[in-house]
C-alpha atoms as a PDB file:
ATOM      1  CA  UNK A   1      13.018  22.816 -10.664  1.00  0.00           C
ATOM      2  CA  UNK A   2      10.804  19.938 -10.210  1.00  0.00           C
ATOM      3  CA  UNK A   3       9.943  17.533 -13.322  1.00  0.00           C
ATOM      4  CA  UNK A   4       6.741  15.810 -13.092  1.00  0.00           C
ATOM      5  CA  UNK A   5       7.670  13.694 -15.898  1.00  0.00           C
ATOM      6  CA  UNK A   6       9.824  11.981 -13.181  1.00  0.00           C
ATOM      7  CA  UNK A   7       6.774  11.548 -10.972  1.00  0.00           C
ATOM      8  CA  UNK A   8       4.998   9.851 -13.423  1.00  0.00           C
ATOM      9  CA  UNK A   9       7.859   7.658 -14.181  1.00  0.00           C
ATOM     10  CA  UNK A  10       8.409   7.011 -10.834  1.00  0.00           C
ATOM     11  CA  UNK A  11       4.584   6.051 -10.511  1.00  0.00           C
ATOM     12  CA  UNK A  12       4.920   3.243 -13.166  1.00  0.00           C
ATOM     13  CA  UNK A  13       8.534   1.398 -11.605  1.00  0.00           C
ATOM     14  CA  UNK A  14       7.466  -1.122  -8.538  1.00  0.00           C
ATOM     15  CA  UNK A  15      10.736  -1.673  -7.172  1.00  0.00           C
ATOM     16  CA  UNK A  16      14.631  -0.302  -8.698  1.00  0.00           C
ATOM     17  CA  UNK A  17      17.125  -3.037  -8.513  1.00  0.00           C
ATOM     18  CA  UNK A  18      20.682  -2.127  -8.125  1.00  0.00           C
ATOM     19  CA  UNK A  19      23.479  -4.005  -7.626  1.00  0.00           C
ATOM     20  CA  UNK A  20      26.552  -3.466  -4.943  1.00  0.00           C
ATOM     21  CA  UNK A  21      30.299  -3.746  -5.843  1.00  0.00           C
ATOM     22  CA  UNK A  22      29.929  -7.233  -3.972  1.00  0.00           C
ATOM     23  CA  UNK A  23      27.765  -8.745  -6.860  1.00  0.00           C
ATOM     24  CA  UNK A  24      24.238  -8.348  -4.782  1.00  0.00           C
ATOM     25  CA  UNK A  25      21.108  -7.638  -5.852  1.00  0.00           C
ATOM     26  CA  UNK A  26      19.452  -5.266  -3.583  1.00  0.00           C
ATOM     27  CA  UNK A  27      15.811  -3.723  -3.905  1.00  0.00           C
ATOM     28  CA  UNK A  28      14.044  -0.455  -3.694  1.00  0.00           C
ATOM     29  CA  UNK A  29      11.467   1.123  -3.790  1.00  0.00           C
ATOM     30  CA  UNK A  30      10.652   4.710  -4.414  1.00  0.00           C
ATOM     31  CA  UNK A  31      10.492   7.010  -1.803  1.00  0.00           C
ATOM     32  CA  UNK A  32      10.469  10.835  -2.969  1.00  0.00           C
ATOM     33  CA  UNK A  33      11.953  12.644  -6.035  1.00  0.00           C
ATOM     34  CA  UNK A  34      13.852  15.853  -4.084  1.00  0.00           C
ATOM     35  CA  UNK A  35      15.412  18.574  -6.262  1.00  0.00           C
ATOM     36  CA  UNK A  36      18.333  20.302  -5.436  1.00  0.00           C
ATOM     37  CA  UNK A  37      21.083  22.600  -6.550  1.00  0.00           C
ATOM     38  CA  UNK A  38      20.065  22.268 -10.258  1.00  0.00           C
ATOM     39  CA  UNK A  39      19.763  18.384  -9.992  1.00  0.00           C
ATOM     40  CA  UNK A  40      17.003  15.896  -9.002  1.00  0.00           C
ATOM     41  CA  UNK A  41      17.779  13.033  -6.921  1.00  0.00           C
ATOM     42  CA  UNK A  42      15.800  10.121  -5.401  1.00  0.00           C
ATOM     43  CA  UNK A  43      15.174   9.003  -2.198  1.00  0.00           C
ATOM     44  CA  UNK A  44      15.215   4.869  -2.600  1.00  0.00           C
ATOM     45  CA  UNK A  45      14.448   3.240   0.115  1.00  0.00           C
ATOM     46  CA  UNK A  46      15.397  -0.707   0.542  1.00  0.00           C
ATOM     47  CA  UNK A  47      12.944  -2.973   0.323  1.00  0.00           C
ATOM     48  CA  UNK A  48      14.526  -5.404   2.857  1.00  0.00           C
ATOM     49  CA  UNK A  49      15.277  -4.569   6.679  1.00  0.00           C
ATOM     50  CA  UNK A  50      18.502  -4.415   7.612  1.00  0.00           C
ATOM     51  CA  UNK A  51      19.587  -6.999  11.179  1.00  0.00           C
ATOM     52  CA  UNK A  52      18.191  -4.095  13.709  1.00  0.00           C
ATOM     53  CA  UNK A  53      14.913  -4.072  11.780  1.00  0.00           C
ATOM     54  CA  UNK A  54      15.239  -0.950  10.641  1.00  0.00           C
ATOM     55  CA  UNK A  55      14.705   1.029   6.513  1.00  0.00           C
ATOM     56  CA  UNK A  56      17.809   1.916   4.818  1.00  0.00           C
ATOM     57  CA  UNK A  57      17.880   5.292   2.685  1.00  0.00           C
ATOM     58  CA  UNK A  58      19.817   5.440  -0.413  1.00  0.00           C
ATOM     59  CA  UNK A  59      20.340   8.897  -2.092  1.00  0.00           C
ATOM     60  CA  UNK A  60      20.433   8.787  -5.703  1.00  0.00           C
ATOM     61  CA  UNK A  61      20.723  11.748  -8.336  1.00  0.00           C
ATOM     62  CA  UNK A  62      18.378  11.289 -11.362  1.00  0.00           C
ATOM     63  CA  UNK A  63      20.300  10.346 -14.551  1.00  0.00           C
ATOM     64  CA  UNK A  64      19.435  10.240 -18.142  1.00  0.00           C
ATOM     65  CA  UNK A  65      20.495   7.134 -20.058  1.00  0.00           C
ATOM     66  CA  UNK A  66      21.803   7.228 -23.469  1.00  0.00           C
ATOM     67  CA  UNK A  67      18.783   4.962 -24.152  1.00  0.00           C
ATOM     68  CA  UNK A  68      16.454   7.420 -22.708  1.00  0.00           C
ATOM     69  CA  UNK A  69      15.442   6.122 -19.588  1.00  0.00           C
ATOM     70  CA  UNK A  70      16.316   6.459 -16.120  1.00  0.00           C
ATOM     71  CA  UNK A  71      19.660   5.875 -14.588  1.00  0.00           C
ATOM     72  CA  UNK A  72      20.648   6.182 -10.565  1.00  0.00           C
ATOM     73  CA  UNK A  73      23.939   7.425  -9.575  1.00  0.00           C
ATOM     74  CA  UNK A  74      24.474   7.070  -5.871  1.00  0.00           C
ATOM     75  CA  UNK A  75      25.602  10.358  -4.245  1.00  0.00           C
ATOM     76  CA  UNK A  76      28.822  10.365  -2.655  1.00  0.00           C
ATOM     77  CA  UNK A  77      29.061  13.777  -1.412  1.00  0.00           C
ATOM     78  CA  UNK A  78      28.330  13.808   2.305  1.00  0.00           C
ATOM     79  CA  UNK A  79      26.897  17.271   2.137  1.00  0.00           C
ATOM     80  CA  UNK A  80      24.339  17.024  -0.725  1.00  0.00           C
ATOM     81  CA  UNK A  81      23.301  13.282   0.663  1.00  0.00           C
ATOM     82  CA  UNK A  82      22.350  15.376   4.424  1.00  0.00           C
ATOM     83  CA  UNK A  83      20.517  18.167   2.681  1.00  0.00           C
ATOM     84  CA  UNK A  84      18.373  15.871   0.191  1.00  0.00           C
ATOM     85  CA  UNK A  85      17.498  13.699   3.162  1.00  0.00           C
ATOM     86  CA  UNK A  86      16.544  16.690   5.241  1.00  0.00           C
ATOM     87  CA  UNK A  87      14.588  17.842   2.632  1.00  0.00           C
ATOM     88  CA  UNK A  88      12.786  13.965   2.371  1.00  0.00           C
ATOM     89  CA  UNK A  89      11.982  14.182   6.272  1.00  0.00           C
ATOM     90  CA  UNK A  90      10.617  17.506   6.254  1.00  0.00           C
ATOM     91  CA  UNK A  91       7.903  16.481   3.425  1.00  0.00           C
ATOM     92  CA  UNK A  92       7.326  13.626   5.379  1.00  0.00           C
ATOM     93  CA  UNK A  93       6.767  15.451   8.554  1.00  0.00           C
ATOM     94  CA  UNK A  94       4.931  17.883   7.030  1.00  0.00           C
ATOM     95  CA  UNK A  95       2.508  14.839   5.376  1.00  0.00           C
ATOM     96  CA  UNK A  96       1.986  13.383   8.652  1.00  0.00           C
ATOM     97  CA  UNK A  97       1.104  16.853  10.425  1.00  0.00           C
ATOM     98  CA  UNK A  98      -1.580  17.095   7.756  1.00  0.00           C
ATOM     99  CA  UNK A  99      -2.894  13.568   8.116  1.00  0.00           C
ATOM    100  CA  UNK A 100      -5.037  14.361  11.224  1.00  0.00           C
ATOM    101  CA  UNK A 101      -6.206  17.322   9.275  1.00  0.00           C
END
């Protein structure tokens, strides 16, 4: 089921840093909030282009922090990353369709 309490949090956070196992810093910024299978996850997308010029995705599932706020746990499992990025193309296809409306 879809929060939109996340939406509205999402609205108010410019860009998510996280950092890699190598020590860098890199930057998102919020692409869609995608439920599925009883979770929520985020679609980040990096700020940055990577050397062919082209967005990186990150899949993230939506985590409370003991302090209350939002946490991002990147998803490992291959199957649930394909299906929430399916899921983030489709709304965007289904945006742009709409835009010449």
């Amino acid at each position: 089921m879809r929060n939109p309490d996340l939406n509205e949090a999402f609205d108010e956070i410019p860009t998510v840093e996280m950092t890699g196992p190598d020590g860098q810093v890199y930057r998102f910024r919020y692409g869609a909030i995608i439920p599925y299978e009883d979770a929520e996850y985020a679609v980040l997308l990096e700020m940055e282009l990577d050397e062919r010029g082209e967005e990186q995705v990150l899949v993230t599932r939506i985590e409370k922090t003991p302090m209350g706020g939002l946490g991002f746990v990147v998803e490992q499992d291959p199957d649930i990353v394909r299906a929430v990025f399916d899921a983030y193309v489709a709304i965007g296809e289904e945006l742009g369709m709409n835009d010449g409306e």
